[in-house]
N, C-alpha and C. Protein backbone atom coordinates (compact mmCIF):
# COMPACT_ATOMS: atom_id res chain seq x y z
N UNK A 1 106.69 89.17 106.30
CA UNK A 1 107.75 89.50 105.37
C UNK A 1 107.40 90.82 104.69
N UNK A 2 108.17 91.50 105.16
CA UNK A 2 108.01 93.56 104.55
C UNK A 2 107.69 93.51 102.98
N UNK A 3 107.94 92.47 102.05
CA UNK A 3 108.35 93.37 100.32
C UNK A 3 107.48 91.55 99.86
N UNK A 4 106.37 91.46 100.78
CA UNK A 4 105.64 90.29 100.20
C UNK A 4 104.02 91.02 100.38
N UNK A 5 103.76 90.92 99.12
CA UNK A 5 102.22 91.52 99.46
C UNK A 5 101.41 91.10 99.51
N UNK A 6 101.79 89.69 99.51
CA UNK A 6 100.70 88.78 100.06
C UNK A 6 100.46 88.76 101.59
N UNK A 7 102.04 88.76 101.69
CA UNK A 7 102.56 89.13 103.61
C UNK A 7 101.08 90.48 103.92
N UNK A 8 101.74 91.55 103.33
CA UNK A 8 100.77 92.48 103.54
C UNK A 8 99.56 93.01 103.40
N UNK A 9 99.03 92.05 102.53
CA UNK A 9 97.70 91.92 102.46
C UNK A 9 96.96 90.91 103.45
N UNK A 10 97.77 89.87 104.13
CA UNK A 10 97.42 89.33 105.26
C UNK A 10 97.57 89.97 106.94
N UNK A 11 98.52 90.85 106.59
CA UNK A 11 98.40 91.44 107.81
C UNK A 11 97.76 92.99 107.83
N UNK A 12 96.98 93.21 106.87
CA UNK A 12 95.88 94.27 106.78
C UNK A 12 96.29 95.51 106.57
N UNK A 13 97.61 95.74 105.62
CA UNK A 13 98.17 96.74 105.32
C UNK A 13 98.20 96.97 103.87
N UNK A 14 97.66 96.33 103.09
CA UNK A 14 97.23 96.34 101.80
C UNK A 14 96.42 95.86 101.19
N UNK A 15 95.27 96.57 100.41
CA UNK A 15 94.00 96.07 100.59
C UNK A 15 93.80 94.99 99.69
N UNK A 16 92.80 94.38 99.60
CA UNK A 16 92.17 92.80 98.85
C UNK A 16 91.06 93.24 98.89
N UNK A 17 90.32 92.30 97.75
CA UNK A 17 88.91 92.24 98.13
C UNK A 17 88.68 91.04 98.65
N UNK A 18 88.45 90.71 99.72
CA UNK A 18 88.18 89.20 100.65
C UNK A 18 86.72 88.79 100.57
N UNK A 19 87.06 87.73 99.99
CA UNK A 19 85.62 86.49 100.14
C UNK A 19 85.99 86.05 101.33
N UNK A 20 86.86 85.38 101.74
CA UNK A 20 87.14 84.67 103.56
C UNK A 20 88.22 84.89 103.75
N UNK A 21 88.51 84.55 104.97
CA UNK A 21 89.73 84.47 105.89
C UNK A 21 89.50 83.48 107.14
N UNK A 22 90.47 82.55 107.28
CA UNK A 22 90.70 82.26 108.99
C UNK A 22 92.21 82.31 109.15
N UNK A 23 92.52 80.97 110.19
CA UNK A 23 93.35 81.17 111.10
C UNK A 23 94.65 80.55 109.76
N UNK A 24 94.50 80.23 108.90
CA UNK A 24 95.50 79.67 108.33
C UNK A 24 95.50 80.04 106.78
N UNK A 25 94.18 80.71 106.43
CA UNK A 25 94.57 81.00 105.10
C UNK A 25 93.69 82.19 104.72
N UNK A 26 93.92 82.78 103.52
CA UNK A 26 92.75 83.83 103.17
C UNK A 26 91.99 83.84 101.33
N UNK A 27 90.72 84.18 101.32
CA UNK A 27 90.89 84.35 99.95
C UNK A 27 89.91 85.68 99.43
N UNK A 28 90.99 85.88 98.61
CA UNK A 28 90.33 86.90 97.57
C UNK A 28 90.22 87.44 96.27
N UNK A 29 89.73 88.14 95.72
CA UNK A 29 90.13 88.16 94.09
C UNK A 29 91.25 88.48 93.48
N UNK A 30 91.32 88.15 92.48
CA UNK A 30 92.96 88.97 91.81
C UNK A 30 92.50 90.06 91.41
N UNK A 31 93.42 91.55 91.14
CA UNK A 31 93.54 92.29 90.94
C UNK A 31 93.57 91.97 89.53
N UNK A 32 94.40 91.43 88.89
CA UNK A 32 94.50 90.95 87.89
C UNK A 32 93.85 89.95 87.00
N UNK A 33 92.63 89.78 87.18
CA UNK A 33 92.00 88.71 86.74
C UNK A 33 91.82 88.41 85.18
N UNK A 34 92.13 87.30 85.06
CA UNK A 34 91.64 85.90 83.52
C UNK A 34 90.37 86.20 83.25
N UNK A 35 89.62 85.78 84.03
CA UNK A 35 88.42 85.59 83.95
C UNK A 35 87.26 86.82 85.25
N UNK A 36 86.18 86.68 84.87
CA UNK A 36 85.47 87.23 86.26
C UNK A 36 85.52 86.26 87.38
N UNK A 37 85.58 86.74 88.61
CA UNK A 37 85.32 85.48 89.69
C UNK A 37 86.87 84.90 89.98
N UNK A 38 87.92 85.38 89.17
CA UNK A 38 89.19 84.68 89.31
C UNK A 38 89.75 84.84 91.09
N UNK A 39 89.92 84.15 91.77
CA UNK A 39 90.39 83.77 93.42
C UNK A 39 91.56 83.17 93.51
N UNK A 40 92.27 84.20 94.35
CA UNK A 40 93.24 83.40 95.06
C UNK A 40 93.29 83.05 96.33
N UNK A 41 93.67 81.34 97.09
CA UNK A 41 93.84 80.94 98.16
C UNK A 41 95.17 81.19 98.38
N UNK A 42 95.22 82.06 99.39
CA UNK A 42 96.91 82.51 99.82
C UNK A 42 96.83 81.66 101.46
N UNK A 43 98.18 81.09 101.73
CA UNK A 43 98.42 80.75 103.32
C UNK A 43 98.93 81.94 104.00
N UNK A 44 98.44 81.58 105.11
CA UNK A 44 98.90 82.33 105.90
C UNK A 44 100.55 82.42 106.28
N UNK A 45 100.66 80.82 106.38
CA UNK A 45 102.14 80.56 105.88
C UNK A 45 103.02 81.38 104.89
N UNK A 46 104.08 81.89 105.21
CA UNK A 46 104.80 82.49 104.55
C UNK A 46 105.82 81.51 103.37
N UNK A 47 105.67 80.70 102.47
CA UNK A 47 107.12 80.15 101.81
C UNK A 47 106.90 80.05 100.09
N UNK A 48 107.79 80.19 100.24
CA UNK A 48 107.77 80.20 98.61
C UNK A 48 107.52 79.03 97.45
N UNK A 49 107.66 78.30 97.94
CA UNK A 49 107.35 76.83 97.28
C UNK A 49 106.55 75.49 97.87
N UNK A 50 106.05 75.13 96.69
CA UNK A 50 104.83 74.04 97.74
C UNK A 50 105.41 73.24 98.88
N UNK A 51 106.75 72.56 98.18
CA UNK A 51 106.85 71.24 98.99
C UNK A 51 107.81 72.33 100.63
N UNK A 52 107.76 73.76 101.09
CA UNK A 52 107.74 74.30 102.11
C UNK A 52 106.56 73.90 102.69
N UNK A 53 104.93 74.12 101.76
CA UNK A 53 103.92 74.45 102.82
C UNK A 53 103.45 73.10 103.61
N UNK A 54 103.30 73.62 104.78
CA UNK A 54 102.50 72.71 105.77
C UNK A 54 101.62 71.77 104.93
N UNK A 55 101.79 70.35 105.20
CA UNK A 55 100.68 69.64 104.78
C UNK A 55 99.56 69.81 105.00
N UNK A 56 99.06 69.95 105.89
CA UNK A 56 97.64 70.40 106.32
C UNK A 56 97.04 71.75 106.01
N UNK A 57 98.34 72.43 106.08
CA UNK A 57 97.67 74.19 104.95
C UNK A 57 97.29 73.97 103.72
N UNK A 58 97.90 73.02 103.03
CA UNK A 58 98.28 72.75 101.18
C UNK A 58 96.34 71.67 101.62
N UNK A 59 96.42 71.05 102.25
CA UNK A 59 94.76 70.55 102.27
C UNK A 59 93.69 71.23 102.45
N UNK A 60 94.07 72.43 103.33
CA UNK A 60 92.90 73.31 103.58
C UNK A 60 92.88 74.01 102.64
N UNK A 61 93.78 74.50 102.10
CA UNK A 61 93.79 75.30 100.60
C UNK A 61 92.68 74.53 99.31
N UNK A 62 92.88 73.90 99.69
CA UNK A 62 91.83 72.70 98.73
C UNK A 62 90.33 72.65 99.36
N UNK A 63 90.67 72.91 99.82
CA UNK A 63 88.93 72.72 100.79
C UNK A 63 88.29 74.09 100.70
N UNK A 64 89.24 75.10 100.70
CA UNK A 64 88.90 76.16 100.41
C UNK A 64 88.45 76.92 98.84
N UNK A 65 89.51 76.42 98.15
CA UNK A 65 89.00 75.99 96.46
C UNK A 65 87.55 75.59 96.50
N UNK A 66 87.26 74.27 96.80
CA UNK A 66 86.15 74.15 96.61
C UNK A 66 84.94 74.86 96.99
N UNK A 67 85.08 75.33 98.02
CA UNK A 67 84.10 76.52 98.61
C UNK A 67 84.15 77.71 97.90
N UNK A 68 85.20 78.03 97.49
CA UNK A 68 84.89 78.70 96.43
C UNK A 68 84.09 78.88 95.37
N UNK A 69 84.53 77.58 94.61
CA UNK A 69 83.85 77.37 93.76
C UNK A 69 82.11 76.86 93.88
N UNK A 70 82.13 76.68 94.54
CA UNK A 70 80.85 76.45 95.03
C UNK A 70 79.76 77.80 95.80
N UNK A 71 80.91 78.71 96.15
CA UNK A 71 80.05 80.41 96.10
C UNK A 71 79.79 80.77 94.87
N UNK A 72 80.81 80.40 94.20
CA UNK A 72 80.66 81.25 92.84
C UNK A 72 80.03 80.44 91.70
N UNK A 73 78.90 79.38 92.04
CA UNK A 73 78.34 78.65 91.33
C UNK A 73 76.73 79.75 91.91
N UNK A 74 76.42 79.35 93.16
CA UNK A 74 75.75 79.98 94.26
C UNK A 74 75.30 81.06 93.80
N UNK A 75 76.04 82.10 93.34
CA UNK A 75 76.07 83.32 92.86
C UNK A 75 75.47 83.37 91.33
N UNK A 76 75.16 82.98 91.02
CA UNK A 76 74.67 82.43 89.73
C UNK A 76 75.71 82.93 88.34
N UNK A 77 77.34 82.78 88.46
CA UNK A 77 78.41 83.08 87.81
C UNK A 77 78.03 82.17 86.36
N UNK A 78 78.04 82.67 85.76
CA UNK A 78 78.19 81.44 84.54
C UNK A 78 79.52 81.02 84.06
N UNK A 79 79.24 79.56 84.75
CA UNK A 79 80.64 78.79 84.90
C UNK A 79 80.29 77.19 84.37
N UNK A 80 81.22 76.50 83.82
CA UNK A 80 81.52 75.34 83.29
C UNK A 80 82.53 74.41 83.57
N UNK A 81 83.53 75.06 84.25
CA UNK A 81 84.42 74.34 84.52
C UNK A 81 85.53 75.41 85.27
N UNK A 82 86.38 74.83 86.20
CA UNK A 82 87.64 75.65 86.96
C UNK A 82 89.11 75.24 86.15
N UNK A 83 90.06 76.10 86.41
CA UNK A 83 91.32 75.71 86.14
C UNK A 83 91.65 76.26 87.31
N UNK A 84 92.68 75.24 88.32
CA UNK A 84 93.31 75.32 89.74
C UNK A 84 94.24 75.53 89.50
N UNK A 85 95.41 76.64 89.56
CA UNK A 85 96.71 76.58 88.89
C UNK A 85 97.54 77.25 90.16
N UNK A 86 98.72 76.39 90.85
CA UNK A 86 99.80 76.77 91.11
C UNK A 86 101.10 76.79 90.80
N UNK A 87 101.44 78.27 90.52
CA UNK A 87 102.54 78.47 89.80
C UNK A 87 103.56 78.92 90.52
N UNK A 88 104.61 77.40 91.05
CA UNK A 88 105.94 76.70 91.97
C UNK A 88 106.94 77.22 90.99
N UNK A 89 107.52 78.81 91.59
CA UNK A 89 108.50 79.06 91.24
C UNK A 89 108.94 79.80 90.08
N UNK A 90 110.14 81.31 89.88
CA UNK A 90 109.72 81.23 89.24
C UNK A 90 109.62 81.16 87.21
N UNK A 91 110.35 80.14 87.34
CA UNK A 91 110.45 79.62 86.14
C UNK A 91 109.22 79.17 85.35
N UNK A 92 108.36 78.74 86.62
CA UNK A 92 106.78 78.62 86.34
C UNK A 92 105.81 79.50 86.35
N UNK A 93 106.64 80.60 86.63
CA UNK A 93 106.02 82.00 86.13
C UNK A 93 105.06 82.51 87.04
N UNK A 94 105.71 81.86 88.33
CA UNK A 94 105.17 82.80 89.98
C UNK A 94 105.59 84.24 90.18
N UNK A 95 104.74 85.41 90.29
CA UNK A 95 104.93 86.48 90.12
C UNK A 95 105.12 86.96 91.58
N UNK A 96 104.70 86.21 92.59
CA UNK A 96 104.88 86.97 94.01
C UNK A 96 105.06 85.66 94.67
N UNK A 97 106.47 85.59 95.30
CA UNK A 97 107.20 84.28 95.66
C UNK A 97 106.28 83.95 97.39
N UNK A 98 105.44 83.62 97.23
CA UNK A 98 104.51 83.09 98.23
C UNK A 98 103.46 82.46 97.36
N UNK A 99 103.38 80.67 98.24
CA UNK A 99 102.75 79.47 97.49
C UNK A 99 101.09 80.56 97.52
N UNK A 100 100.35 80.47 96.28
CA UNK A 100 99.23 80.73 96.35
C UNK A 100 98.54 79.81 95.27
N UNK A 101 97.01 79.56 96.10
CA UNK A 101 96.20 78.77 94.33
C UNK A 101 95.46 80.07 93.64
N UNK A 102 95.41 79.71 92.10
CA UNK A 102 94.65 80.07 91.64
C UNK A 102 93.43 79.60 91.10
N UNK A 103 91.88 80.34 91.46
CA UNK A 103 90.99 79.40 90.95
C UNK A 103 89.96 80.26 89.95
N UNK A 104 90.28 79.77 88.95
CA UNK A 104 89.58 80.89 87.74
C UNK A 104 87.94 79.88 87.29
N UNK A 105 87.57 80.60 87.72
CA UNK A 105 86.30 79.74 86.40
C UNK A 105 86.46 80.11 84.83
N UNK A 106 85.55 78.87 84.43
CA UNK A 106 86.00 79.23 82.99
C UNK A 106 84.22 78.85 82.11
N UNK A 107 84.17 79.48 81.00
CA UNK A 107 82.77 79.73 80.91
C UNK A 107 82.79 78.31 79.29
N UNK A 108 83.54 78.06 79.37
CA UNK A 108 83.34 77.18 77.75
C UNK A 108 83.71 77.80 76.38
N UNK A 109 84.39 77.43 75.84
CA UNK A 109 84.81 78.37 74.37
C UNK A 109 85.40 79.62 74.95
N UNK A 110 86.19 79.38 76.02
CA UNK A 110 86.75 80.89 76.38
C UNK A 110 88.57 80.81 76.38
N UNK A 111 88.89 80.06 75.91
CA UNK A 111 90.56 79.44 75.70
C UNK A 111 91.31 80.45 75.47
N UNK A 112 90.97 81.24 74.38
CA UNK A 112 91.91 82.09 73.53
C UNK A 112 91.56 83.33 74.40
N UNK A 113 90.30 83.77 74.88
CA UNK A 113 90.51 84.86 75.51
C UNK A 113 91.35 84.41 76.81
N UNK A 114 91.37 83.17 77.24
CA UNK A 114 91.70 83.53 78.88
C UNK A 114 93.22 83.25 78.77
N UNK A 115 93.88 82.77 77.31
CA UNK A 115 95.11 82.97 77.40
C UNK A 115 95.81 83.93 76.89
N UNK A 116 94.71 85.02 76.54
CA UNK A 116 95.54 86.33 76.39
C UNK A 116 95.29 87.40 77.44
N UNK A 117 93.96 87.09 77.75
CA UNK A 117 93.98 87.36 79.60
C UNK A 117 95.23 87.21 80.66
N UNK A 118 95.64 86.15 80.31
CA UNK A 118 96.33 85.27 80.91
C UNK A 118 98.31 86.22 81.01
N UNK A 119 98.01 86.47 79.74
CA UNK A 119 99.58 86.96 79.42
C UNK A 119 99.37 88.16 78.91
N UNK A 120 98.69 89.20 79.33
CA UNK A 120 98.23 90.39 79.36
C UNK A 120 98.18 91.13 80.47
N UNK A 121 97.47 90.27 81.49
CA UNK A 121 96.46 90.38 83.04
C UNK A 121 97.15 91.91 83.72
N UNK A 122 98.39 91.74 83.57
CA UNK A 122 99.27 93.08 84.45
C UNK A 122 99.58 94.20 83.75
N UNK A 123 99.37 94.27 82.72
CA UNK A 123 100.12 95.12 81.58
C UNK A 123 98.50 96.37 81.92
N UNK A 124 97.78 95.93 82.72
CA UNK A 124 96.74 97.26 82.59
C UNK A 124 96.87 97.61 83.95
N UNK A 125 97.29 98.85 84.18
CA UNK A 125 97.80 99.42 86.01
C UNK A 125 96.33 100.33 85.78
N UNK A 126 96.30 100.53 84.41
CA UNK A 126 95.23 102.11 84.56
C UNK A 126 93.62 101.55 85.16
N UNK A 127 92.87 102.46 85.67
CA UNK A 127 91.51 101.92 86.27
C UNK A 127 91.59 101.56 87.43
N UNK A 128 92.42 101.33 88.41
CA UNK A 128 93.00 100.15 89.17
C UNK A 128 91.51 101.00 90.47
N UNK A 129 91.21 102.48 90.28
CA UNK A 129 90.04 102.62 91.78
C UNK A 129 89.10 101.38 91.37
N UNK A 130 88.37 101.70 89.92
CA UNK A 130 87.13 101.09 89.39
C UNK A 130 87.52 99.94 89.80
N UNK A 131 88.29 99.52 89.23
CA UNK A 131 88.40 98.26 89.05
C UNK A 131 88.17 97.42 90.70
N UNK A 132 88.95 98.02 91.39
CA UNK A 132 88.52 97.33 92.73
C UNK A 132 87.71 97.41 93.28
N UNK A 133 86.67 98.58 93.06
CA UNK A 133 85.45 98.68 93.25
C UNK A 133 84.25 97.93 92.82
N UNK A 134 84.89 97.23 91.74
CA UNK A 134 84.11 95.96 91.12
C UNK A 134 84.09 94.48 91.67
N UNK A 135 85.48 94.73 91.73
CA UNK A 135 86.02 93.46 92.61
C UNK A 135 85.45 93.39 93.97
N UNK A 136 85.40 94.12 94.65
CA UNK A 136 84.89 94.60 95.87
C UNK A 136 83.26 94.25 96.42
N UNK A 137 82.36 94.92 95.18
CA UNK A 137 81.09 94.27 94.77
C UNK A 137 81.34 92.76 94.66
N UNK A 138 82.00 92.00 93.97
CA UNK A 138 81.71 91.11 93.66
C UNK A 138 82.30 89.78 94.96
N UNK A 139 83.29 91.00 95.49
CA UNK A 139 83.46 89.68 96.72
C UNK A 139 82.59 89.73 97.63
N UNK A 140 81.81 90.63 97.92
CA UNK A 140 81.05 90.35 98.88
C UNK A 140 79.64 89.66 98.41
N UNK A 141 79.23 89.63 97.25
CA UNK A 141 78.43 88.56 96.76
C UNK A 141 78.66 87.04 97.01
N UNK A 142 80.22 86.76 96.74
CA UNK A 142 80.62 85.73 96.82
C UNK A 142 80.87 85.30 98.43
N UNK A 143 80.93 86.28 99.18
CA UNK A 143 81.28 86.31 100.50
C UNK A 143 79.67 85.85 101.63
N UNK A 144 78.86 86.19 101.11
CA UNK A 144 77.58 85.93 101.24
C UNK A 144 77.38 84.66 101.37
N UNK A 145 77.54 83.89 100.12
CA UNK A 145 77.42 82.47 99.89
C UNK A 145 78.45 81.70 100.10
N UNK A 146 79.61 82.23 100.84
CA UNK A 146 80.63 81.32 101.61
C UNK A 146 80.18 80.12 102.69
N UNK A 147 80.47 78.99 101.92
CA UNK A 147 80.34 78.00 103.50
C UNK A 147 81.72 77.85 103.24
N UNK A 148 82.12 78.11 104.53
CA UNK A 148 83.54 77.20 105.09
C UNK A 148 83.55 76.12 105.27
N UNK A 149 85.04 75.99 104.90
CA UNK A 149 84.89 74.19 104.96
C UNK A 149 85.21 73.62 106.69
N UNK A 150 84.58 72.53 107.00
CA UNK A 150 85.13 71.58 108.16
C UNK A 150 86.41 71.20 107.98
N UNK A 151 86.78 71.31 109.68
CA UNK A 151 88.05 70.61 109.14
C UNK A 151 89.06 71.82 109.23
């Protein structure tokens, strides 16, 4: 799909910073991140709403979460807890109409920053080389300590 950039960041025409990829899904950091370490599991599947995605994509997406989170424990992130958030639609305040998870770690006593993180995240375009250059560093740390899941 031409004017989906998730589309185009899966088909290698717009860049990401990638922790993994296979045959059905990919993940990498947000541009926009809450927190440090913030990941998104995008399908490869193209649709806009959950109850579109393949059952078995919407499971591997989960399997993939966890591997995530489990690099970015690996990595020695200082983390306490995840928030998994998919945001179906967009009244629910989906910004790029392709199902994606989000998996933020969260460090403890970090509420108020990560909800102004949260409703801020886009409003900064400026930095955007650095910034991916950070991101970039940091996925391939996380990319290191990737186990894929079975299955």
């Amino acid at each position: 799909m031409s004017d989906c950039i998730f589309c185009d960041i899966l088909a290698g025409s717009a860049p990401a910073s990638v922790i993994y990829e296979d045959d059905f899904a990919l993940v990498i950091l947000d541009l926009f991140p809450v927190r440090e370490g913030h990941a998104l599991v995008i399908p490869r599947q193209h649709v806009a709403f959950v109850e579109e995605l393949d059952a078995g994509v919407a499971a591997h997406m989960m399997r993939l979460a966890q591997a995530t989170i489990a690099a970015q424990k690996s990595a020695g992130m200082t983390i306490k807890g995840h928030n998994l958030v998919i945001n179906d639609g967009k009244a629910a305040n989906q910004h790029v109409p392709h199902v994606h998870l989000h998996v933020i770690p969260r460090r403890g006593g970090d509420t108020l920053a990560m909800m102004f993180g949260w409703a801020t995240r886009m409003m900064n375009i400026f930095g955007l080389a650095a910034r991916r250059d950070r991101l970039d560093r940091l996925a391939g740390l996380l990319r290191e300590r990737f186990v894929p899941p079975e299955g």
